[in-house]
PDB file of N, CA and C in Angstrom:
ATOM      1  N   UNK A   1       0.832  -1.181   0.000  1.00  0.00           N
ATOM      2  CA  UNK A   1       0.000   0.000   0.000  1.00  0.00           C
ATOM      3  C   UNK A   1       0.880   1.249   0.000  1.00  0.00           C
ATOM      4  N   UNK A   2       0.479   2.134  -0.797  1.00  0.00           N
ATOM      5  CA  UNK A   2       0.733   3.788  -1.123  1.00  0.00           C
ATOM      6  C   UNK A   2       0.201   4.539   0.046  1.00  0.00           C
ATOM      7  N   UNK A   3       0.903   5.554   0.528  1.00  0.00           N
ATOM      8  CA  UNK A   3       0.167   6.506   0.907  1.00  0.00           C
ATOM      9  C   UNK A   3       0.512   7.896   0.330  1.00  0.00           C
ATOM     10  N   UNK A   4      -0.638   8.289  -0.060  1.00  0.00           N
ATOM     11  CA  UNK A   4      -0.135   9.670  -0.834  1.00  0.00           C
ATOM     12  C   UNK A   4      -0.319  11.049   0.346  1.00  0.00           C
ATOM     13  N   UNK A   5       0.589  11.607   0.274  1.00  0.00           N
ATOM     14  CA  UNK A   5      -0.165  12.844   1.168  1.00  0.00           C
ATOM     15  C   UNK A   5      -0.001  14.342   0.861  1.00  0.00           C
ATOM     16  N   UNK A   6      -0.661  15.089   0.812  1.00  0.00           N
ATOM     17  CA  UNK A   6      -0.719  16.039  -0.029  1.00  0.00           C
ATOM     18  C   UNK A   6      -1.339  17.679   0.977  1.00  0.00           C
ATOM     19  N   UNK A   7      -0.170  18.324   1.432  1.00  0.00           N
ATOM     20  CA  UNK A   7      -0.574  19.160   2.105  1.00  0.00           C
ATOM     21  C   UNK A   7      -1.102  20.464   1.811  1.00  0.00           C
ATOM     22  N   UNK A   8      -2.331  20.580   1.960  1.00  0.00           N
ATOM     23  CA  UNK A   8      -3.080  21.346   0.767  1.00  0.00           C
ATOM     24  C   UNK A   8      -3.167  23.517   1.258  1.00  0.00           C
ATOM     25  N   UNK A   9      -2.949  24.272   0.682  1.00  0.00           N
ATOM     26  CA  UNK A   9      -2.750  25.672   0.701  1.00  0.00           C
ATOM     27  C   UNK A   9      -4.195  26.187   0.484  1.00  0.00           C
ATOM     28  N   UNK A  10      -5.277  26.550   1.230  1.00  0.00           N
ATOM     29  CA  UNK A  10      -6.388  27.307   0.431  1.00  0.00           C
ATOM     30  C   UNK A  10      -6.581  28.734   0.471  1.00  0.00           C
ATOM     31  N   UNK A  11      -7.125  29.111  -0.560  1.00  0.00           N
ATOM     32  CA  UNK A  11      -7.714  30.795  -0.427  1.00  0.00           C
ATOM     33  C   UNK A  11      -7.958  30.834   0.779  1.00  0.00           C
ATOM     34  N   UNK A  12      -7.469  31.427   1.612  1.00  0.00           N
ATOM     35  CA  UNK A  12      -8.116  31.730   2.947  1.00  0.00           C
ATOM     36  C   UNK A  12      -9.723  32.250   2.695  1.00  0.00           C
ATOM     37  N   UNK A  13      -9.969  32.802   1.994  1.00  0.00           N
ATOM     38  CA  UNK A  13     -12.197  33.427   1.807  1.00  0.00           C
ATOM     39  C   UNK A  13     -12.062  32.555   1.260  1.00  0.00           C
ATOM     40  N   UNK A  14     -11.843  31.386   0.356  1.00  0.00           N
ATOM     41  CA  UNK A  14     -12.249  30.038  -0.636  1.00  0.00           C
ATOM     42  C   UNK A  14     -12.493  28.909   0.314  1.00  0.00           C
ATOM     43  N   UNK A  15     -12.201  28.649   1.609  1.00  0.00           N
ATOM     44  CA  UNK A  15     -12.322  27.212   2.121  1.00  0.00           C
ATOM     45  C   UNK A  15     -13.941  26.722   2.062  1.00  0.00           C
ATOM     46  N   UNK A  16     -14.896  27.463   2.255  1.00  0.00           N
ATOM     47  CA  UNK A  16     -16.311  27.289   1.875  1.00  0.00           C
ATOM     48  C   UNK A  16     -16.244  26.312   0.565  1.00  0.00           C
ATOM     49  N   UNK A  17     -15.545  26.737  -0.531  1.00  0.00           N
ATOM     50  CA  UNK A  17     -16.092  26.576  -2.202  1.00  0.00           C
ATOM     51  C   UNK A  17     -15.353  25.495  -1.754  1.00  0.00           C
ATOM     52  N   UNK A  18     -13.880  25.294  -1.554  1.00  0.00           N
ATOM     53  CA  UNK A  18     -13.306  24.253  -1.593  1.00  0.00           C
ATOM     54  C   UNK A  18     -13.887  22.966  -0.821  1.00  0.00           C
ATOM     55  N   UNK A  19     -14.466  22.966   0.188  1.00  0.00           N
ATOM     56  CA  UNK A  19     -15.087  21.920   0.965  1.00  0.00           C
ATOM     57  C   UNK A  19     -15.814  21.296   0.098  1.00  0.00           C
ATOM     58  N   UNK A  20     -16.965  22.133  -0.358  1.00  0.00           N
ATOM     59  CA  UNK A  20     -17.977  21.336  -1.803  1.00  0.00           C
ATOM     60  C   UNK A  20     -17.692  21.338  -2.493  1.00  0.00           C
ATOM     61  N   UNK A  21     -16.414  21.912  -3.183  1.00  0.00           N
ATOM     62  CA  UNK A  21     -16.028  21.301  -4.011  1.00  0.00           C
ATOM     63  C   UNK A  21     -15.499  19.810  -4.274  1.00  0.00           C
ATOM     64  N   UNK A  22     -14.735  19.925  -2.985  1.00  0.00           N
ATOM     65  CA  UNK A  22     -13.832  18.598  -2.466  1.00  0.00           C
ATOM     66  C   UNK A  22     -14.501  17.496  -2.210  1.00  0.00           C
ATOM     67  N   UNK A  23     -15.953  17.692  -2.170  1.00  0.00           N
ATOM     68  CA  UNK A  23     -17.518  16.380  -1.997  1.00  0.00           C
ATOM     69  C   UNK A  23     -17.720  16.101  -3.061  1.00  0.00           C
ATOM     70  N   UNK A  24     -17.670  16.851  -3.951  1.00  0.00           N
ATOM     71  CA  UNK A  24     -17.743  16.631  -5.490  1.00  0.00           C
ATOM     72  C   UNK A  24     -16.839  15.943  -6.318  1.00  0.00           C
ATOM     73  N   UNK A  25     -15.740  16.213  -5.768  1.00  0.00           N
ATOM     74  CA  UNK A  25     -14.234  15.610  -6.634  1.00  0.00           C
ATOM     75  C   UNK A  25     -14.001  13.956  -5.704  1.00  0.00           C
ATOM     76  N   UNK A  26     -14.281  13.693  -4.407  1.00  0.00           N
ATOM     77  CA  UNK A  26     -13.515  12.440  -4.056  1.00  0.00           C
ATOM     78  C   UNK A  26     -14.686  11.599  -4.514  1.00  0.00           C
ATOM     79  N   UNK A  27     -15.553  11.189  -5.038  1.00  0.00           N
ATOM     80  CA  UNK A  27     -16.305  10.569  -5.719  1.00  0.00           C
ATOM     81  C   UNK A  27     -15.556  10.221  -7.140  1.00  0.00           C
ATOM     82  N   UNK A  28     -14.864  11.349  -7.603  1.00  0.00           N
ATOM     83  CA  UNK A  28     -14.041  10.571  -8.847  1.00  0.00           C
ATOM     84  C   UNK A  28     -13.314  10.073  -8.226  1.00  0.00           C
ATOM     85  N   UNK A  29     -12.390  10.149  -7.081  1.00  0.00           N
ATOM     86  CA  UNK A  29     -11.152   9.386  -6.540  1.00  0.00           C
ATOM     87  C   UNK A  29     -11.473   8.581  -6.453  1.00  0.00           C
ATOM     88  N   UNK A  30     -12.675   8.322  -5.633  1.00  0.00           N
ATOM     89  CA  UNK A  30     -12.976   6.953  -4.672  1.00  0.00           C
ATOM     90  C   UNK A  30     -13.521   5.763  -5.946  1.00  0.00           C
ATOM     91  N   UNK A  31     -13.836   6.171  -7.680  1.00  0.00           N
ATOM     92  CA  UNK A  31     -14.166   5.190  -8.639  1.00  0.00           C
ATOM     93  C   UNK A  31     -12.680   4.964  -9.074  1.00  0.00           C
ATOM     94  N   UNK A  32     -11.711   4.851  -8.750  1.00  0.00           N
ATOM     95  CA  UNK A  32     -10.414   4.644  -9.582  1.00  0.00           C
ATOM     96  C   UNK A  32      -9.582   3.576  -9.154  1.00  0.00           C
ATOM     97  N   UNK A  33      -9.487   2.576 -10.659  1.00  0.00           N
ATOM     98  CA  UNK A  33      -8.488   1.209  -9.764  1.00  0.00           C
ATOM     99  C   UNK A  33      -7.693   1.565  -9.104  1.00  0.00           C
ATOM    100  N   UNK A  34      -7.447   0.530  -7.803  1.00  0.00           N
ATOM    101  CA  UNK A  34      -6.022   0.622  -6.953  1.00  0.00           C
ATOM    102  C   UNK A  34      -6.560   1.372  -6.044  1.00  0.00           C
ATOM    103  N   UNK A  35      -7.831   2.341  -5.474  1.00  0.00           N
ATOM    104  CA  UNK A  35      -8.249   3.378  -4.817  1.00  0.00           C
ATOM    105  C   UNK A  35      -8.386   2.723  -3.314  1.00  0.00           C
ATOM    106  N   UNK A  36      -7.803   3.094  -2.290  1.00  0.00           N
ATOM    107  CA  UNK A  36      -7.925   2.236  -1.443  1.00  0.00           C
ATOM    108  C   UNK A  36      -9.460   2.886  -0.184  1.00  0.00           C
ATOM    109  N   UNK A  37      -8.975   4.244   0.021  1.00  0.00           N
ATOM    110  CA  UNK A  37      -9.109   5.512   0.850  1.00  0.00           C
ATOM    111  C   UNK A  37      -8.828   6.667   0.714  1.00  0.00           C
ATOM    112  N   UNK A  38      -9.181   7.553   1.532  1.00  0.00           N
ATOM    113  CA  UNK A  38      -9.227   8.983   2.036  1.00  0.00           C
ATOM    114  C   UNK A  38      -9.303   9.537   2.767  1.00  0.00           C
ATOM    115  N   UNK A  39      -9.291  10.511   3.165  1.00  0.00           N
ATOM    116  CA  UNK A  39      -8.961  11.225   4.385  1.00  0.00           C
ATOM    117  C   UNK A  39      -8.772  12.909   4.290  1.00  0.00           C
ATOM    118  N   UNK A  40      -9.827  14.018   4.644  1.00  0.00           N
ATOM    119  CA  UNK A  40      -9.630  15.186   3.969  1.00  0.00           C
ATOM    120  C   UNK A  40      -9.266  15.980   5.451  1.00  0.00           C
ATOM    121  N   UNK A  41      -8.184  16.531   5.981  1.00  0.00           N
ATOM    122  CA  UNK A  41      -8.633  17.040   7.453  1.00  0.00           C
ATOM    123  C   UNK A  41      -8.054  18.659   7.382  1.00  0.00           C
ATOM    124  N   UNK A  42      -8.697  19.441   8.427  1.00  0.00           N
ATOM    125  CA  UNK A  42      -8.483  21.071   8.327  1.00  0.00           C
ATOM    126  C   UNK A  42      -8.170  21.147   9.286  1.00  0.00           C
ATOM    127  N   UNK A  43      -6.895  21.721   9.449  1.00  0.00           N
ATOM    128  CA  UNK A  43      -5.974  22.155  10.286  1.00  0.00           C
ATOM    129  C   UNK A  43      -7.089  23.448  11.026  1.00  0.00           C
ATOM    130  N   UNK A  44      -6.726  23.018  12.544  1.00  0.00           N
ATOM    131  CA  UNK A  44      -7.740  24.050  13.673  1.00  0.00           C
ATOM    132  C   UNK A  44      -6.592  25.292  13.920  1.00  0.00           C
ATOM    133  N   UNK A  45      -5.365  25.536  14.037  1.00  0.00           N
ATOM    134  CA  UNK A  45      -4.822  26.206  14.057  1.00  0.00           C
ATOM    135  C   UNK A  45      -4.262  27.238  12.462  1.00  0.00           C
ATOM    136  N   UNK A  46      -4.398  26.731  11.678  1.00  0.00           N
ATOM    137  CA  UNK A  46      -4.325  27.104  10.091  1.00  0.00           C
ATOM    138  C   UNK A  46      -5.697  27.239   9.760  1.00  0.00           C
ATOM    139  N   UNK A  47      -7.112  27.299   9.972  1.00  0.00           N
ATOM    140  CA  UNK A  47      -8.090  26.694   8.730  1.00  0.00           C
ATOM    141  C   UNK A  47      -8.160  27.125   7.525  1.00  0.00           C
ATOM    142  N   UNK A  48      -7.115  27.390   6.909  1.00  0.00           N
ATOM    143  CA  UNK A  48      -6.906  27.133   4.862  1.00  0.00           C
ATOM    144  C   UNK A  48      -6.406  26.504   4.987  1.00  0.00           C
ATOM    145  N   UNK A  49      -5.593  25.222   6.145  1.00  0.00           N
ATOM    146  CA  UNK A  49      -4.668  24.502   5.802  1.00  0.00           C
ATOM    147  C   UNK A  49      -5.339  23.275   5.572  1.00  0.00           C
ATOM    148  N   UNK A  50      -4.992  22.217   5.004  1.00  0.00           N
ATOM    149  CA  UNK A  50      -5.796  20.764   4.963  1.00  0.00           C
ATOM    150  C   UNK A  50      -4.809  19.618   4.613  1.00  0.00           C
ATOM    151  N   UNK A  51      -4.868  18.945   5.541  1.00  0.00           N
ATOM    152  CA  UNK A  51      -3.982  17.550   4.283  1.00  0.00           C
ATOM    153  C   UNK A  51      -4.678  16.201   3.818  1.00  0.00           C
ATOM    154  N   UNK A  52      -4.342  16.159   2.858  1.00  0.00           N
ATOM    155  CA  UNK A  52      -5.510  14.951   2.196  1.00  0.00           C
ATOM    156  C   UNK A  52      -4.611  13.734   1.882  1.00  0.00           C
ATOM    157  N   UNK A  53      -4.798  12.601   2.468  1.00  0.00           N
ATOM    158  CA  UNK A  53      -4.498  11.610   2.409  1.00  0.00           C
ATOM    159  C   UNK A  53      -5.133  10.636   2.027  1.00  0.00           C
ATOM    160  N   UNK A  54      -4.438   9.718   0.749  1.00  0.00           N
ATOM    161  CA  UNK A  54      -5.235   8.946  -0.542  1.00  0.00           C
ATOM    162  C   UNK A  54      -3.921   7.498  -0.178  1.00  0.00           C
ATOM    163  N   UNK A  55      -5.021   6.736   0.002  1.00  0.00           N
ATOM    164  CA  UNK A  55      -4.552   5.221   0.180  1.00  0.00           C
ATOM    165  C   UNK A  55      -4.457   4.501  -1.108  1.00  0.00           C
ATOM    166  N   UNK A  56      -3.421   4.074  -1.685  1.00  0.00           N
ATOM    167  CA  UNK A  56      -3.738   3.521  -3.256  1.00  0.00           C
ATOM    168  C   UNK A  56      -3.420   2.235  -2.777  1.00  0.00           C
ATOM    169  N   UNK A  57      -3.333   1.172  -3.837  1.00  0.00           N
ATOM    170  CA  UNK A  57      -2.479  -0.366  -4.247  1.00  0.00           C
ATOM    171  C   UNK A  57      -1.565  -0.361  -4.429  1.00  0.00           C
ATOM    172  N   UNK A  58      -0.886   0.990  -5.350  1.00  0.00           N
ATOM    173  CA  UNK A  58       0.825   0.847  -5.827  1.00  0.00           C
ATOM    174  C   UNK A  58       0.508   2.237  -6.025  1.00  0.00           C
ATOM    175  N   UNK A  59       1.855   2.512  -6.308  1.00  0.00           N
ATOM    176  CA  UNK A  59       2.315   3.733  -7.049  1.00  0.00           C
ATOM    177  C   UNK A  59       1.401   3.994  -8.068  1.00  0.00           C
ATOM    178  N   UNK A  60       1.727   3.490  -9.134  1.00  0.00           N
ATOM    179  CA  UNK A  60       1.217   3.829  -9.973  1.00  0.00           C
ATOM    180  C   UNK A  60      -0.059   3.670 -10.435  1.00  0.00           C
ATOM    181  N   UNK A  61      -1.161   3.337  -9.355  1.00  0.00           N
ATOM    182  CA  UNK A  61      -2.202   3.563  -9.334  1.00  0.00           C
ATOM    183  C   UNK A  61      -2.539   4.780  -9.374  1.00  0.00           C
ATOM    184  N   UNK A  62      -1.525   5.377  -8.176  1.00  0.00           N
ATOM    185  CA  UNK A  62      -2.138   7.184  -8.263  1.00  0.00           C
ATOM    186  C   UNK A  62      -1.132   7.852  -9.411  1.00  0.00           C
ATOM    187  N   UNK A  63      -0.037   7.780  -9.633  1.00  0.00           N
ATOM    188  CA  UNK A  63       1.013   8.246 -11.068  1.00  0.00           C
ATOM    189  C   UNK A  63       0.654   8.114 -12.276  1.00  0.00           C
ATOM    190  N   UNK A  64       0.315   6.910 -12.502  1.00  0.00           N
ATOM    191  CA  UNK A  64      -0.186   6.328 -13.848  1.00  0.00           C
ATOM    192  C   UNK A  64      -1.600   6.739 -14.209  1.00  0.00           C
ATOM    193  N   UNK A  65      -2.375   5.757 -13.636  1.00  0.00           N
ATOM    194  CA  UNK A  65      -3.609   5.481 -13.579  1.00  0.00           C
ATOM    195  C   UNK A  65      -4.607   6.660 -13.424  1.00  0.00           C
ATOM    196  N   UNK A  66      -4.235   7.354 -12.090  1.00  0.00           N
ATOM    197  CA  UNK A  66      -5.428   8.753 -11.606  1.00  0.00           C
ATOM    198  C   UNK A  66      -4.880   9.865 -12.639  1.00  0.00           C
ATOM    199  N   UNK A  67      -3.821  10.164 -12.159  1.00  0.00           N
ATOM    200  CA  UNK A  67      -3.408  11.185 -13.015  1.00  0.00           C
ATOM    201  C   UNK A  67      -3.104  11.129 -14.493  1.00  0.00           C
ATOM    202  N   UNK A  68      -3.040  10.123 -14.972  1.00  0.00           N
ATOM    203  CA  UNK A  68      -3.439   9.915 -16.545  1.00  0.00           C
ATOM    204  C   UNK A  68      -4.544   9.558 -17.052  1.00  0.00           C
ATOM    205  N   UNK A  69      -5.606   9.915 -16.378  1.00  0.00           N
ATOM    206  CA  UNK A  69      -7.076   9.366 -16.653  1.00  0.00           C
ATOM    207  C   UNK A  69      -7.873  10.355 -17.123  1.00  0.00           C
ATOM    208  N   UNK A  70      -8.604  10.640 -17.505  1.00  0.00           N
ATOM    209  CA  UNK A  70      -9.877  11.755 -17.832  1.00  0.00           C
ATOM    210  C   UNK A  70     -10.609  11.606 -16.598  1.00  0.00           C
ATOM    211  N   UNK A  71     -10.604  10.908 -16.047  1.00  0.00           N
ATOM    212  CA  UNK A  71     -11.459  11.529 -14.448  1.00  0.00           C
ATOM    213  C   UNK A  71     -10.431  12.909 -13.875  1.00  0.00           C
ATOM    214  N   UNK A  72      -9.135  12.500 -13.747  1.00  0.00           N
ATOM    215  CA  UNK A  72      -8.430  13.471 -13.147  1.00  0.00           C
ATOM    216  C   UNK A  72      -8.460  14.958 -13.913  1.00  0.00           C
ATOM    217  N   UNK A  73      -8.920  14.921 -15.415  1.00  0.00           N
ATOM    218  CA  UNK A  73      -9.199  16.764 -15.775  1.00  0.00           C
ATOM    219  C   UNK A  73     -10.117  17.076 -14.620  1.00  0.00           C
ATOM    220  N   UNK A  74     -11.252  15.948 -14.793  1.00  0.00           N
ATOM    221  CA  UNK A  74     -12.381  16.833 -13.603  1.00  0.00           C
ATOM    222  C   UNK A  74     -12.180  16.897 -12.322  1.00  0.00           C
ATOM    223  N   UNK A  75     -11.333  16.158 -12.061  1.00  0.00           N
ATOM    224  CA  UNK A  75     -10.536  16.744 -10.346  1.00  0.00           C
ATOM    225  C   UNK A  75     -10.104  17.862 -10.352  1.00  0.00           C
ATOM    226  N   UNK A  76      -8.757  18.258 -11.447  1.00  0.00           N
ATOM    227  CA  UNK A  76      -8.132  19.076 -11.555  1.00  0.00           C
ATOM    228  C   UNK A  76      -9.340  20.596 -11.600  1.00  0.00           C
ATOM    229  N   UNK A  77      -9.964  20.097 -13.089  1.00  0.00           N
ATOM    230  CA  UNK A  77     -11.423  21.262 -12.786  1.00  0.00           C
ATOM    231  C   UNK A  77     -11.908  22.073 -10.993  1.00  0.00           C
ATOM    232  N   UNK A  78     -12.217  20.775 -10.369  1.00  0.00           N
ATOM    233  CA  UNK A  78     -12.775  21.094  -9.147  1.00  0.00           C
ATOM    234  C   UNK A  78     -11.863  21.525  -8.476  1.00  0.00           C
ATOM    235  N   UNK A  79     -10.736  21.656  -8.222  1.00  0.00           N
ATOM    236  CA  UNK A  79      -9.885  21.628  -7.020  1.00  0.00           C
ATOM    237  C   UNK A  79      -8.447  22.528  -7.618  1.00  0.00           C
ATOM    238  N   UNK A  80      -8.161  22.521  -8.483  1.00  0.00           N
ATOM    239  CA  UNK A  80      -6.989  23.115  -8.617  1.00  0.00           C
ATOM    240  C   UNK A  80      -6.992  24.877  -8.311  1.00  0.00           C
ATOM    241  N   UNK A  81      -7.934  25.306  -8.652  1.00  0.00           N
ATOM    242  CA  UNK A  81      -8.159  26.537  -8.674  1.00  0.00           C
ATOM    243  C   UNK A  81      -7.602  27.549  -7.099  1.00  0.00           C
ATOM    244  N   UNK A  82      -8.128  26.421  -6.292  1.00  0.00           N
ATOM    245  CA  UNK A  82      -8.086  26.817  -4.818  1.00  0.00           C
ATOM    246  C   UNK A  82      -6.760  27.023  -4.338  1.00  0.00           C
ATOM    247  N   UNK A  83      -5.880  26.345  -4.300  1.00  0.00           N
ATOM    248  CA  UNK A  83      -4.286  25.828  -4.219  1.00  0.00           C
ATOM    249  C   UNK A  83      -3.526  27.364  -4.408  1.00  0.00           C
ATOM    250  N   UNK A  84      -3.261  27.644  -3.152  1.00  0.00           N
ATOM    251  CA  UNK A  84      -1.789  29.057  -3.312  1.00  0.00           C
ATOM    252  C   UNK A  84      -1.172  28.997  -1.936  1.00  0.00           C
ATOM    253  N   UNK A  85       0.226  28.123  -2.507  1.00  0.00           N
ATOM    254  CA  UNK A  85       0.515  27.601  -3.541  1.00  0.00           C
ATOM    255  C   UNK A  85       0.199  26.409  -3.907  1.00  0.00           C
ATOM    256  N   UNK A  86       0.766  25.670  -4.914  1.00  0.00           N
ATOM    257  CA  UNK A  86       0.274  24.461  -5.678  1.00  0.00           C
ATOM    258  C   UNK A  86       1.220  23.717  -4.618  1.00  0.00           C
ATOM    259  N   UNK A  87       0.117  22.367  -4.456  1.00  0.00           N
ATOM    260  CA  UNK A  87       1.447  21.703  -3.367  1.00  0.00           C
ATOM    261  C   UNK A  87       2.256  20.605  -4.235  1.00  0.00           C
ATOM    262  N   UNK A  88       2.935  20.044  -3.179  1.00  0.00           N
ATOM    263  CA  UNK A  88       3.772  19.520  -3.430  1.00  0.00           C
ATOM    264  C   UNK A  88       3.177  17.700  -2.745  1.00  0.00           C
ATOM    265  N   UNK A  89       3.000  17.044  -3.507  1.00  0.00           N
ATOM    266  CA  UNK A  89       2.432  15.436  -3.662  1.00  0.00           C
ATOM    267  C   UNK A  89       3.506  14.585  -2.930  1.00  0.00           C
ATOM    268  N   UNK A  90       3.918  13.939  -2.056  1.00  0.00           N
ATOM    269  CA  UNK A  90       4.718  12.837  -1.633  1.00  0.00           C
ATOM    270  C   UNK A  90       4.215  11.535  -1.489  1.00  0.00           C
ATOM    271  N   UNK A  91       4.779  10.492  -1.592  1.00  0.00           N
ATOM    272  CA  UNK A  91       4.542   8.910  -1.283  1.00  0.00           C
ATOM    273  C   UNK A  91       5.392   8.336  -0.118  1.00  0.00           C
ATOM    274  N   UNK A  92       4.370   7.873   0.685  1.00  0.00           N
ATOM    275  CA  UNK A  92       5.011   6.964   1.580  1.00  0.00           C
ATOM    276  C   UNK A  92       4.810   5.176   1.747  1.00  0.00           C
ATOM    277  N   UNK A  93       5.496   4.499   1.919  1.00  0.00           N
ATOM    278  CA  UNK A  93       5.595   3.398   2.163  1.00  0.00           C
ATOM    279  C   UNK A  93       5.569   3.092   3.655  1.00  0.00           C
ATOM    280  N   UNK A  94       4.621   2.031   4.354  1.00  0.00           N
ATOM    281  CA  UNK A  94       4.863   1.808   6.145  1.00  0.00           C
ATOM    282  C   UNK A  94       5.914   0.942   5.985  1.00  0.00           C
ATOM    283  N   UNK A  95       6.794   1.384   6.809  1.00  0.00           N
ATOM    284  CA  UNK A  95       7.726   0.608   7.391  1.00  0.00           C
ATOM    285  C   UNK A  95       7.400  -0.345   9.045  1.00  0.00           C
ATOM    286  N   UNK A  96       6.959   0.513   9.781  1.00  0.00           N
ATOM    287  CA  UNK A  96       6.334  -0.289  11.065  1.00  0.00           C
ATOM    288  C   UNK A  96       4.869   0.098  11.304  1.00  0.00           C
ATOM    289  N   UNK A  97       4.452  -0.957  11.940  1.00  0.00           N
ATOM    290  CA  UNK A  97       2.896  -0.681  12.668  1.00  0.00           C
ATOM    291  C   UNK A  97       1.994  -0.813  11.058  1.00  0.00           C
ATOM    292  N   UNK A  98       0.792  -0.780  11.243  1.00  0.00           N
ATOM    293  CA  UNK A  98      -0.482  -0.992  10.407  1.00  0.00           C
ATOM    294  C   UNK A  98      -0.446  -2.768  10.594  1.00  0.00           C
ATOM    295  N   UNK A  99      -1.573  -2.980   9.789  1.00  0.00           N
ATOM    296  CA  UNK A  99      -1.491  -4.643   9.828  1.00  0.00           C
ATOM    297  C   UNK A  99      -0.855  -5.608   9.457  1.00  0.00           C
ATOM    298  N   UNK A 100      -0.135  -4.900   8.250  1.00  0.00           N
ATOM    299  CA  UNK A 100       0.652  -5.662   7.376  1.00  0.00           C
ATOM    300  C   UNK A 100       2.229  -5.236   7.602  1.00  0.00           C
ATOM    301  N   UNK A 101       2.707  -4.596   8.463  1.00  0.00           N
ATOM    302  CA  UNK A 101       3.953  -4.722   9.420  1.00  0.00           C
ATOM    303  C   UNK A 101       4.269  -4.537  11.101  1.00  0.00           C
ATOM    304  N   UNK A 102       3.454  -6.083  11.377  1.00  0.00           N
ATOM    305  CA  UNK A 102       3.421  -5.825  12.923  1.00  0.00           C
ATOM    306  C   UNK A 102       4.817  -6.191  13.321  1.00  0.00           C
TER     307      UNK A 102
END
């Protein structure tokens, strides 16, 4: 398992649009092979801040697959707009703890 995590920048007056927006867009995430999970959370000390965390199968479920798909224009549609600045996407691999490295 992938974990993608993606620490998200919003319009500070945009977090409204972005919330429904963001109800609108993980419905394309959540139809995409390899899609495991999600996770959207707003920082109480920041609130434009958010980090969204996307559980895939592999890598290139979310490299390949999401982001080379025509679902992902209409993500991009919904959600890109909000982003200042544009973040920056990382992958992690568990090394200890979860189920599958006790």
């Amino acid at each position: 398992m992938i974990l993608e995590v993606a620490p998200l920048q919003v319009v500070p007056e945009r977090t409204d649009e972005f919330e429904a927006a963001f109800q609108q867009a993980q419905t394309i995430i959540s139809s995409m092979p390899g899609y495991i999970s999600h996770e959207l959370s707003r920082c109480i000390e920041r609130p434009s801040e958010y980090i969204l965390l996307v559980r895939w199968q592999t890598l290139g479920d979310h490299e390949i697959g999401f982001r080379g798909s025509i679902q992902y224009q209409e993500w991009r549609r919904l959600l890109h707009h909000f982003y200042d600045p544009f973040p920056t996407v990382l992958h992690y691999q568990s090394v200890a703890g979860g189920p599958s490295n006790n």
